[in-house]
N, C-alpha and C. Protein backbone atom coordinates (compact mmCIF):
# COMPACT_ATOMS: atom_id res chain seq x y z
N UNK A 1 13.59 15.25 -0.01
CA UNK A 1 14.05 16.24 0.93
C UNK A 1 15.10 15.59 1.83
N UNK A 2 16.02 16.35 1.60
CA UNK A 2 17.29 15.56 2.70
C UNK A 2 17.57 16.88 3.81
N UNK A 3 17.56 16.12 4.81
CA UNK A 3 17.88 16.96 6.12
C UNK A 3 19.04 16.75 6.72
N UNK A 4 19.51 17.55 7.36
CA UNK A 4 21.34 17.25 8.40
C UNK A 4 20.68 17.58 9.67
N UNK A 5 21.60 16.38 10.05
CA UNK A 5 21.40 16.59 11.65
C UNK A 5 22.82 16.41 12.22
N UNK A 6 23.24 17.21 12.92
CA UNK A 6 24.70 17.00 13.35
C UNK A 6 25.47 16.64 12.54
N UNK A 7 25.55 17.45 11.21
CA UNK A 7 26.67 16.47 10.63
C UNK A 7 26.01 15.27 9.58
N UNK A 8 24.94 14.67 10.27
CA UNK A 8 24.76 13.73 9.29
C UNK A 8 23.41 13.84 8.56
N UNK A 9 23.74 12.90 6.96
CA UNK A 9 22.72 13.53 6.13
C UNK A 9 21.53 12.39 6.59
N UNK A 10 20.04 13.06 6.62
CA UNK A 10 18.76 12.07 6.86
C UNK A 10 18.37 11.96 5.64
N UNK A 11 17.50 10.98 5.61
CA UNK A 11 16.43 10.54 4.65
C UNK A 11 15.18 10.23 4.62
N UNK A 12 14.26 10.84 4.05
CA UNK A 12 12.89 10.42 4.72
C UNK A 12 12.91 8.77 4.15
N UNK A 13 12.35 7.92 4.40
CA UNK A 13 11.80 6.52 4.14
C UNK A 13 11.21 6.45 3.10
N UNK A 14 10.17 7.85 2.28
CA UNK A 14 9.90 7.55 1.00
C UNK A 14 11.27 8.07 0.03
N UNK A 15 12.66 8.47 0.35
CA UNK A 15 13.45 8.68 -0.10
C UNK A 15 14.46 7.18 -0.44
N UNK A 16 14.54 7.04 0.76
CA UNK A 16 15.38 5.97 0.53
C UNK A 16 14.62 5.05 -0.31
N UNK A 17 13.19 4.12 -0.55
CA UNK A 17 12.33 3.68 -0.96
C UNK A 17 13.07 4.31 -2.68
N UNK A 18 12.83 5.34 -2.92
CA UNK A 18 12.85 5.34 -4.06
C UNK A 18 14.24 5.49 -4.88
N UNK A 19 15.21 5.54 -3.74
CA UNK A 19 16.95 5.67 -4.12
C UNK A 19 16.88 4.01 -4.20
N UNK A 20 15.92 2.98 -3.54
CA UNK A 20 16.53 1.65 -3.62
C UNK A 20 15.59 1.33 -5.15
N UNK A 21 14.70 1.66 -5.64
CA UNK A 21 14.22 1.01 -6.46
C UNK A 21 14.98 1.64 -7.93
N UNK A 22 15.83 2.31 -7.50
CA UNK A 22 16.54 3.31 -8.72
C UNK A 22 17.77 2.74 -8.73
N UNK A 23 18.27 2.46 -7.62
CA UNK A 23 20.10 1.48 -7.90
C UNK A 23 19.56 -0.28 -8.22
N UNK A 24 17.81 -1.14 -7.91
CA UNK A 24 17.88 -2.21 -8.60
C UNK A 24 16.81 -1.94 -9.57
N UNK A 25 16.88 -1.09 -10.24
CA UNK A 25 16.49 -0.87 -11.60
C UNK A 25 15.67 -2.17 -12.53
N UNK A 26 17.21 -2.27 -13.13
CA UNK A 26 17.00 -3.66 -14.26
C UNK A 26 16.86 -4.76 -12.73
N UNK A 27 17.39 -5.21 -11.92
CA UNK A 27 17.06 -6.44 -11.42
C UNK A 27 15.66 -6.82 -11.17
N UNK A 28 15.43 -8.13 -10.51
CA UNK A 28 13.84 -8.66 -10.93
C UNK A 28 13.97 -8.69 -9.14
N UNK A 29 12.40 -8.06 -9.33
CA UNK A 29 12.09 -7.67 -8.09
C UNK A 29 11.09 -8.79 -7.25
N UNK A 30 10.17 -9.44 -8.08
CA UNK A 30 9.41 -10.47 -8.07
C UNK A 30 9.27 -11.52 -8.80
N UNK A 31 9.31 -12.50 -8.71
CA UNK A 31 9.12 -14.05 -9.72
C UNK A 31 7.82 -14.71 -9.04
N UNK A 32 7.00 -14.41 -10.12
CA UNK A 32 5.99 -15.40 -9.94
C UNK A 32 5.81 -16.28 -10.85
N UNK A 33 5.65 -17.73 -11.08
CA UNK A 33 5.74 -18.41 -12.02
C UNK A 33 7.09 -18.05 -13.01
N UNK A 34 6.37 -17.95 -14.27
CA UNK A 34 6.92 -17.76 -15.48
C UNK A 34 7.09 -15.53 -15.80
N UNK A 35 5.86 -15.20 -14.45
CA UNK A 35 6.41 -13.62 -15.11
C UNK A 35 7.64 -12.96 -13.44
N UNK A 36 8.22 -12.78 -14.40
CA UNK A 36 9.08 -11.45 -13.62
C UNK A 36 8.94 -9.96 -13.46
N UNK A 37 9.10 -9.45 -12.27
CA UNK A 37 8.93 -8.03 -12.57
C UNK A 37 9.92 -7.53 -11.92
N UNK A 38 10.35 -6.58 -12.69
CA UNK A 38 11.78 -5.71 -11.97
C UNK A 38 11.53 -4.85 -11.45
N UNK A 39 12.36 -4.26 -10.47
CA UNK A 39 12.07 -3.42 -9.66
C UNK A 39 11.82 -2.02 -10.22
N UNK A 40 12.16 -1.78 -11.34
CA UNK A 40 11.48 -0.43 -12.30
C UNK A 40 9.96 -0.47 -12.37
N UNK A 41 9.71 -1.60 -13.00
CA UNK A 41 8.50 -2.12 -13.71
C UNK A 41 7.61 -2.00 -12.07
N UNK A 42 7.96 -2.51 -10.71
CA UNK A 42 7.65 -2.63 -9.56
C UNK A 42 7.42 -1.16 -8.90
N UNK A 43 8.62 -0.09 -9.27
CA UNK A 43 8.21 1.21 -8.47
C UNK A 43 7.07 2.02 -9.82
N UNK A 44 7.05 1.52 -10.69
CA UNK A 44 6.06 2.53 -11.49
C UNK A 44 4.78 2.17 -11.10
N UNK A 45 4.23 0.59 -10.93
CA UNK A 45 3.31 0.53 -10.33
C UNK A 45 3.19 0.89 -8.97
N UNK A 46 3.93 0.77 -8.12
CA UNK A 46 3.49 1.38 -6.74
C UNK A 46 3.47 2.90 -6.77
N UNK A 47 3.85 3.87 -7.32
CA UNK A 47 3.92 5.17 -8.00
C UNK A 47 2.64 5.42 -8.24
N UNK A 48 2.07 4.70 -8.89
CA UNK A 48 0.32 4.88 -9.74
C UNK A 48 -0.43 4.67 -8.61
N UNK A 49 -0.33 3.40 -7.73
CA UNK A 49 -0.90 3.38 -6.59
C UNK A 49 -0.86 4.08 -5.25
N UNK A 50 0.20 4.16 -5.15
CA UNK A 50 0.82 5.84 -4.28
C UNK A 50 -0.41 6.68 -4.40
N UNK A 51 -0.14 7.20 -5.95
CA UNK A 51 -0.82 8.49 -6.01
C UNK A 51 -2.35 8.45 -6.14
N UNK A 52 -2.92 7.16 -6.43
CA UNK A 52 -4.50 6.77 -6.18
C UNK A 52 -4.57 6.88 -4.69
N UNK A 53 -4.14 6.65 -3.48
CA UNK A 53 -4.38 6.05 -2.81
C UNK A 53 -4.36 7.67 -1.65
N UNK A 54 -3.57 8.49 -2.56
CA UNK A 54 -3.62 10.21 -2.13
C UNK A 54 -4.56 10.57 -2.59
N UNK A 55 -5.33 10.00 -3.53
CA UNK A 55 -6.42 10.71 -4.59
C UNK A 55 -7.90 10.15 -3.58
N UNK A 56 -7.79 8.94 -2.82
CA UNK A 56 -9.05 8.89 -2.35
C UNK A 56 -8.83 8.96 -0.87
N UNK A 57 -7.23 9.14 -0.14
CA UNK A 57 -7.25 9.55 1.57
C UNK A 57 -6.04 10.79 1.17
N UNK A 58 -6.75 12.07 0.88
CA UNK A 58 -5.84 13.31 0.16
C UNK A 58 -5.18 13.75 2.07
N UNK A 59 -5.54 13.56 3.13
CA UNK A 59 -4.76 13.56 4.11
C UNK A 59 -4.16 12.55 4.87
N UNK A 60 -2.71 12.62 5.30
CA UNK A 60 -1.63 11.63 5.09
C UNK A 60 -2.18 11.21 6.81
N UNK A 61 -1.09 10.43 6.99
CA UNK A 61 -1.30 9.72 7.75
C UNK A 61 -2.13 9.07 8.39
N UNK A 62 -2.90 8.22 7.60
CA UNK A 62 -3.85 7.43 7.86
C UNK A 62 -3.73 6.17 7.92
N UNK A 63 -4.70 5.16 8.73
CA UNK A 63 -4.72 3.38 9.24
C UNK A 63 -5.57 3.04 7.51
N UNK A 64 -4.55 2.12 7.03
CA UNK A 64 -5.06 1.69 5.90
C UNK A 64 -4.80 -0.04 6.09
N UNK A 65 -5.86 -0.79 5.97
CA UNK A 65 -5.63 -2.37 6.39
C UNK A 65 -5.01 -3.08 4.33
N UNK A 66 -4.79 -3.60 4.63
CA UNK A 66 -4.40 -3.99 3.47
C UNK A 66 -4.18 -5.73 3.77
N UNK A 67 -5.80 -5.95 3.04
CA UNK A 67 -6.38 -7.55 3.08
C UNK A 67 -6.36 -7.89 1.29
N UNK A 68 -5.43 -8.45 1.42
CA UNK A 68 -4.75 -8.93 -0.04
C UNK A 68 -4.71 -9.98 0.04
N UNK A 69 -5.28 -11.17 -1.28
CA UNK A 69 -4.79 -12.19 -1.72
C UNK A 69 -3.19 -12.90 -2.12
N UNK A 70 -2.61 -12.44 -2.81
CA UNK A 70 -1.68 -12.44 -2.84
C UNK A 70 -0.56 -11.64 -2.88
N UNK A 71 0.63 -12.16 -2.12
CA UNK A 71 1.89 -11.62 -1.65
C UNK A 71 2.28 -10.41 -2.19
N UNK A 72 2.17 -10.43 -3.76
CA UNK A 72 3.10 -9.41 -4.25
C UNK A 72 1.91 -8.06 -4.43
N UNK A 73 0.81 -8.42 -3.80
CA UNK A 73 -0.28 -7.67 -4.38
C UNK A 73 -0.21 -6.59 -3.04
N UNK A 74 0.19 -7.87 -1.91
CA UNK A 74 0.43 -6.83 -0.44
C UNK A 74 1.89 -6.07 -0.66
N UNK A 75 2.42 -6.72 -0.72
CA UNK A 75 3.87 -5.92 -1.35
C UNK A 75 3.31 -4.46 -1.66
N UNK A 76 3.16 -4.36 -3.24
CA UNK A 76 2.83 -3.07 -3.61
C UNK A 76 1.92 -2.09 -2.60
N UNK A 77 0.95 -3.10 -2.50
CA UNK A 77 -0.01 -1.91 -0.98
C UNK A 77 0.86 -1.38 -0.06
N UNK A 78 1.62 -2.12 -0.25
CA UNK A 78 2.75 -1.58 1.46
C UNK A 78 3.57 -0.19 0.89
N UNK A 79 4.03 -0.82 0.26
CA UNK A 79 5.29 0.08 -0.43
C UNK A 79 4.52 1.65 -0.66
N UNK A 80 3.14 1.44 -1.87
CA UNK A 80 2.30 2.61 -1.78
C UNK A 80 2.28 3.21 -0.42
N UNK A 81 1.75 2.74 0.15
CA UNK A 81 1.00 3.41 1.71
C UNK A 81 2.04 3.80 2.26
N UNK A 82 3.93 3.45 2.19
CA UNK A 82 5.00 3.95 2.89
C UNK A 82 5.06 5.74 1.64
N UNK A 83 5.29 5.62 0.52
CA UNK A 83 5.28 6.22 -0.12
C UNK A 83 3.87 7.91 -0.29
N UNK A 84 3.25 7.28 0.31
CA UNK A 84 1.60 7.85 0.39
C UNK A 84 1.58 9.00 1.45
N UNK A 85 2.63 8.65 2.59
CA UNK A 85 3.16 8.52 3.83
C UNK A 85 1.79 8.16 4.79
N UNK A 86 1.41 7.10 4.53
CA UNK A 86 0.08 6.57 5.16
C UNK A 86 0.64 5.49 6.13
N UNK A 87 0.02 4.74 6.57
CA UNK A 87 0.66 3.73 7.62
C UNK A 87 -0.69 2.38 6.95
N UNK A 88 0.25 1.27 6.61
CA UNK A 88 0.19 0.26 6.59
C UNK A 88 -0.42 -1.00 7.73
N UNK A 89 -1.58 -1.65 7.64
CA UNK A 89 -1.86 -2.68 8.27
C UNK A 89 -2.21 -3.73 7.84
N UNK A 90 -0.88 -4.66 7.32
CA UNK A 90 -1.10 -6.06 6.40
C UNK A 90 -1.98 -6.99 7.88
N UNK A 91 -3.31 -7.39 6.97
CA UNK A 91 -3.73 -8.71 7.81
C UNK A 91 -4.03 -9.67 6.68
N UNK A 92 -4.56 -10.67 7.35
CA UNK A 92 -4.06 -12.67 6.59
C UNK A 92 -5.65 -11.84 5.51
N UNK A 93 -5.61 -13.13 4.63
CA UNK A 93 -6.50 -12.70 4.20
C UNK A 93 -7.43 -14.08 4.44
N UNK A 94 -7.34 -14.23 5.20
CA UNK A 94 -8.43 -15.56 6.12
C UNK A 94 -9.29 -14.06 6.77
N UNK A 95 -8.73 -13.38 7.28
CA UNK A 95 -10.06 -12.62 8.24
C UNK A 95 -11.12 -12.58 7.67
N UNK A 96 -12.17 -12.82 8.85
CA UNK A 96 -13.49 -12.55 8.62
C UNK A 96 -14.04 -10.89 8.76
N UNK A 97 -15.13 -10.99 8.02
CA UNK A 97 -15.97 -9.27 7.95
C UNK A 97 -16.17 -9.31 9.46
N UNK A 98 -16.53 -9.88 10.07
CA UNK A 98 -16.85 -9.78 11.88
C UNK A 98 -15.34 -9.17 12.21
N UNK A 99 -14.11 -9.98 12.16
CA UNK A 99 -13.19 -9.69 12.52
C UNK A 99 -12.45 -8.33 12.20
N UNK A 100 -12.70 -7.64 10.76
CA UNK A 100 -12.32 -6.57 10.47
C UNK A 100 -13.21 -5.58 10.95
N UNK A 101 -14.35 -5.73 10.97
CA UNK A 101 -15.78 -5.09 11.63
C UNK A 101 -14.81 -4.50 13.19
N UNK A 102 -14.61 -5.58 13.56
CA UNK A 102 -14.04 -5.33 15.24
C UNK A 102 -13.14 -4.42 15.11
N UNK A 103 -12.25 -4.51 14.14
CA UNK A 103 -10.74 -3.75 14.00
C UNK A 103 -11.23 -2.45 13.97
N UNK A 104 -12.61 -2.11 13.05
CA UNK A 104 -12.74 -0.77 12.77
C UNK A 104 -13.44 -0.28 14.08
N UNK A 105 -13.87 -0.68 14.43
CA UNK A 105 -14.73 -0.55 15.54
C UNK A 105 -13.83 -0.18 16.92
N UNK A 106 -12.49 -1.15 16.94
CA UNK A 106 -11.58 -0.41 18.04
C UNK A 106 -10.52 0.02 17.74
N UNK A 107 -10.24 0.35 16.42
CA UNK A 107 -8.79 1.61 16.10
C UNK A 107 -9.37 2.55 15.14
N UNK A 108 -8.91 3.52 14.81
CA UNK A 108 -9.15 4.22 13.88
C UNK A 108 -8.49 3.74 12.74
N UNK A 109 -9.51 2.93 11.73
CA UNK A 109 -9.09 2.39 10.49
C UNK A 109 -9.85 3.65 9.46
N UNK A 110 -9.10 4.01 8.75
CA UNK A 110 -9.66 5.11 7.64
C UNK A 110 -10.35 3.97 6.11
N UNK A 111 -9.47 2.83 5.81
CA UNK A 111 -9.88 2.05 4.62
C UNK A 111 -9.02 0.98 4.29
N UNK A 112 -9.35 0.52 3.20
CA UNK A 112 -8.97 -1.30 3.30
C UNK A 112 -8.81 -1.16 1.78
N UNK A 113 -7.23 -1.70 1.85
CA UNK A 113 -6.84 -1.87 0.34
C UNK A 113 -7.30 -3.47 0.01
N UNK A 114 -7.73 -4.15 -0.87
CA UNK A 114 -8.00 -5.25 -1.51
C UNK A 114 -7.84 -5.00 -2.91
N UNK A 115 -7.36 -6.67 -2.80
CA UNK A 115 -6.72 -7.17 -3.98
C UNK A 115 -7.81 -7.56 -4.89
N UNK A 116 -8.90 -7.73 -4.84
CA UNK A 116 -10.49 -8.33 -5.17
C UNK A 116 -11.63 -7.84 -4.88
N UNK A 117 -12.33 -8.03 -5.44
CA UNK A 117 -13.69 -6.93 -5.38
C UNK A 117 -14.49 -8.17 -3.91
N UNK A 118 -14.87 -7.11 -3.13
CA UNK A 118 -15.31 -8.08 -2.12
C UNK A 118 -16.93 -7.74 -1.86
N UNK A 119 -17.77 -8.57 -1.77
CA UNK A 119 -19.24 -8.68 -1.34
C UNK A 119 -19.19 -8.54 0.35
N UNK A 120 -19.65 -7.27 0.51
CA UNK A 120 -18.92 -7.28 2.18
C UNK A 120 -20.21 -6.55 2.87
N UNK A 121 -20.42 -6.99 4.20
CA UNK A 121 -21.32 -6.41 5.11
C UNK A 121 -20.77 -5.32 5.85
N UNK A 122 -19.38 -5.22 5.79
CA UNK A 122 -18.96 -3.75 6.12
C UNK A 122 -19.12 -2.21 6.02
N UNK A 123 -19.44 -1.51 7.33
CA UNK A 123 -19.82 -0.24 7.32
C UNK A 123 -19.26 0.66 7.05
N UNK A 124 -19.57 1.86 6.75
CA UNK A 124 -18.52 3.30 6.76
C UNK A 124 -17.34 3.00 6.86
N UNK A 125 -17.13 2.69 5.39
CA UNK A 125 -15.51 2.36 5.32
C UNK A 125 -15.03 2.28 4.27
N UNK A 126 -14.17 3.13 3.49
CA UNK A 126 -13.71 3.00 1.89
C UNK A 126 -12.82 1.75 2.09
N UNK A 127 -12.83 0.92 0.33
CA UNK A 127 -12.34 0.44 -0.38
C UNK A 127 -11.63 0.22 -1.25
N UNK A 128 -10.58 0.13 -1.57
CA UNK A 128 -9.81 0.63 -3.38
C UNK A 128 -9.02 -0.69 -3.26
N UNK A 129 -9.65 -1.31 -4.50
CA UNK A 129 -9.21 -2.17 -5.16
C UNK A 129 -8.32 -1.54 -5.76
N UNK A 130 -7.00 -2.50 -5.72
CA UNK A 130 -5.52 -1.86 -5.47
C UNK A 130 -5.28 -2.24 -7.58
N UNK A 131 -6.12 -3.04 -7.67
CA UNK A 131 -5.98 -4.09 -9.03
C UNK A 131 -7.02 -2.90 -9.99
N UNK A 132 -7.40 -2.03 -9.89
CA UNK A 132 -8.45 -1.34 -10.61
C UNK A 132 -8.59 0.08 -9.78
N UNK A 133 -7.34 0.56 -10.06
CA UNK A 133 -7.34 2.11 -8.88
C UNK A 133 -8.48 2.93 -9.16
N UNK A 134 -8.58 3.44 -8.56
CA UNK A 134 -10.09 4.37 -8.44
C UNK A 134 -11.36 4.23 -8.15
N UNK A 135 -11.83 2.49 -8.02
CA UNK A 135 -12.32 2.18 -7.55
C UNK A 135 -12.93 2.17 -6.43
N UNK A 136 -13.99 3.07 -5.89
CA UNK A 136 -14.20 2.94 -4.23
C UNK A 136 -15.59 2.81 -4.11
N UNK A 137 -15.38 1.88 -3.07
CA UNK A 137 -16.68 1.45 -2.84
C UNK A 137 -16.67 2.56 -1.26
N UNK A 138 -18.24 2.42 -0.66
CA UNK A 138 -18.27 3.11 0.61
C UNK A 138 -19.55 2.35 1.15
């Protein structure tokens, strides 16, 4: 959806998001080791996760923490949750269950993307393993 405002054309953020992953196409979006992934190969998966991530918070704008192991794993959570039009909260993935406990306890956190299946003492609070969509724990 493109909007004018005075003259000039807007863009929502999941627009532009997906005009940039469409002009670097073929380029490589991530290098890890020996695999590459291009930014095609990069928006189809965040696309799948996007739309999981509507499938288990079907109303938008929601606090989604996103406690990921690795980089490119938060990457995609992000990108989803901009796309989702959800709002994003990357933390380290050192936090402790006490420490996220607290988070939920003083903001309105709706759920916690992870990169790994976690053994957790955490309350009333969805889960989706970002690595195995559909997954939810509660």
């Amino acid at each position: 959806m493109v909007r004018k405002k005075i003259g000039v054309v807007m863009e929502t953020i999941q627009e532009k998001i997906e005009k940039s992953f469409k002009e670097n196409s073929p380029r490589i979006a991530i290098k890890k080791g020996e695999k590459n992934t291009t930014y095609s190969e990069l928006y189809n998966e965040v696309k799948i996760l996007s739309f999981n991530i509507s499938n288990v918070w079907p109303e938008q704008r929601k606090y989604l923490l996103v406690w990921c192991d690795e980089i490119e794993n938060t990457i995609k959570a992000l990108l989803a949750c901009l796309l989702s039009n959800n709002i994003a909260i990357p933390i380290s993935k050192d936090y402790t269950e006490e420490r996220i406990q607290h988070l939920q306890e003083t903001y309105t956190i709706d759920g916690i993307l992870v990169d790994r299946d976690k053994k957790n003492g955490l309350k009333n609070i969805r889960f989706l393993n970002i690595l195995q969509p559909m997954s939810i724990k509660k």
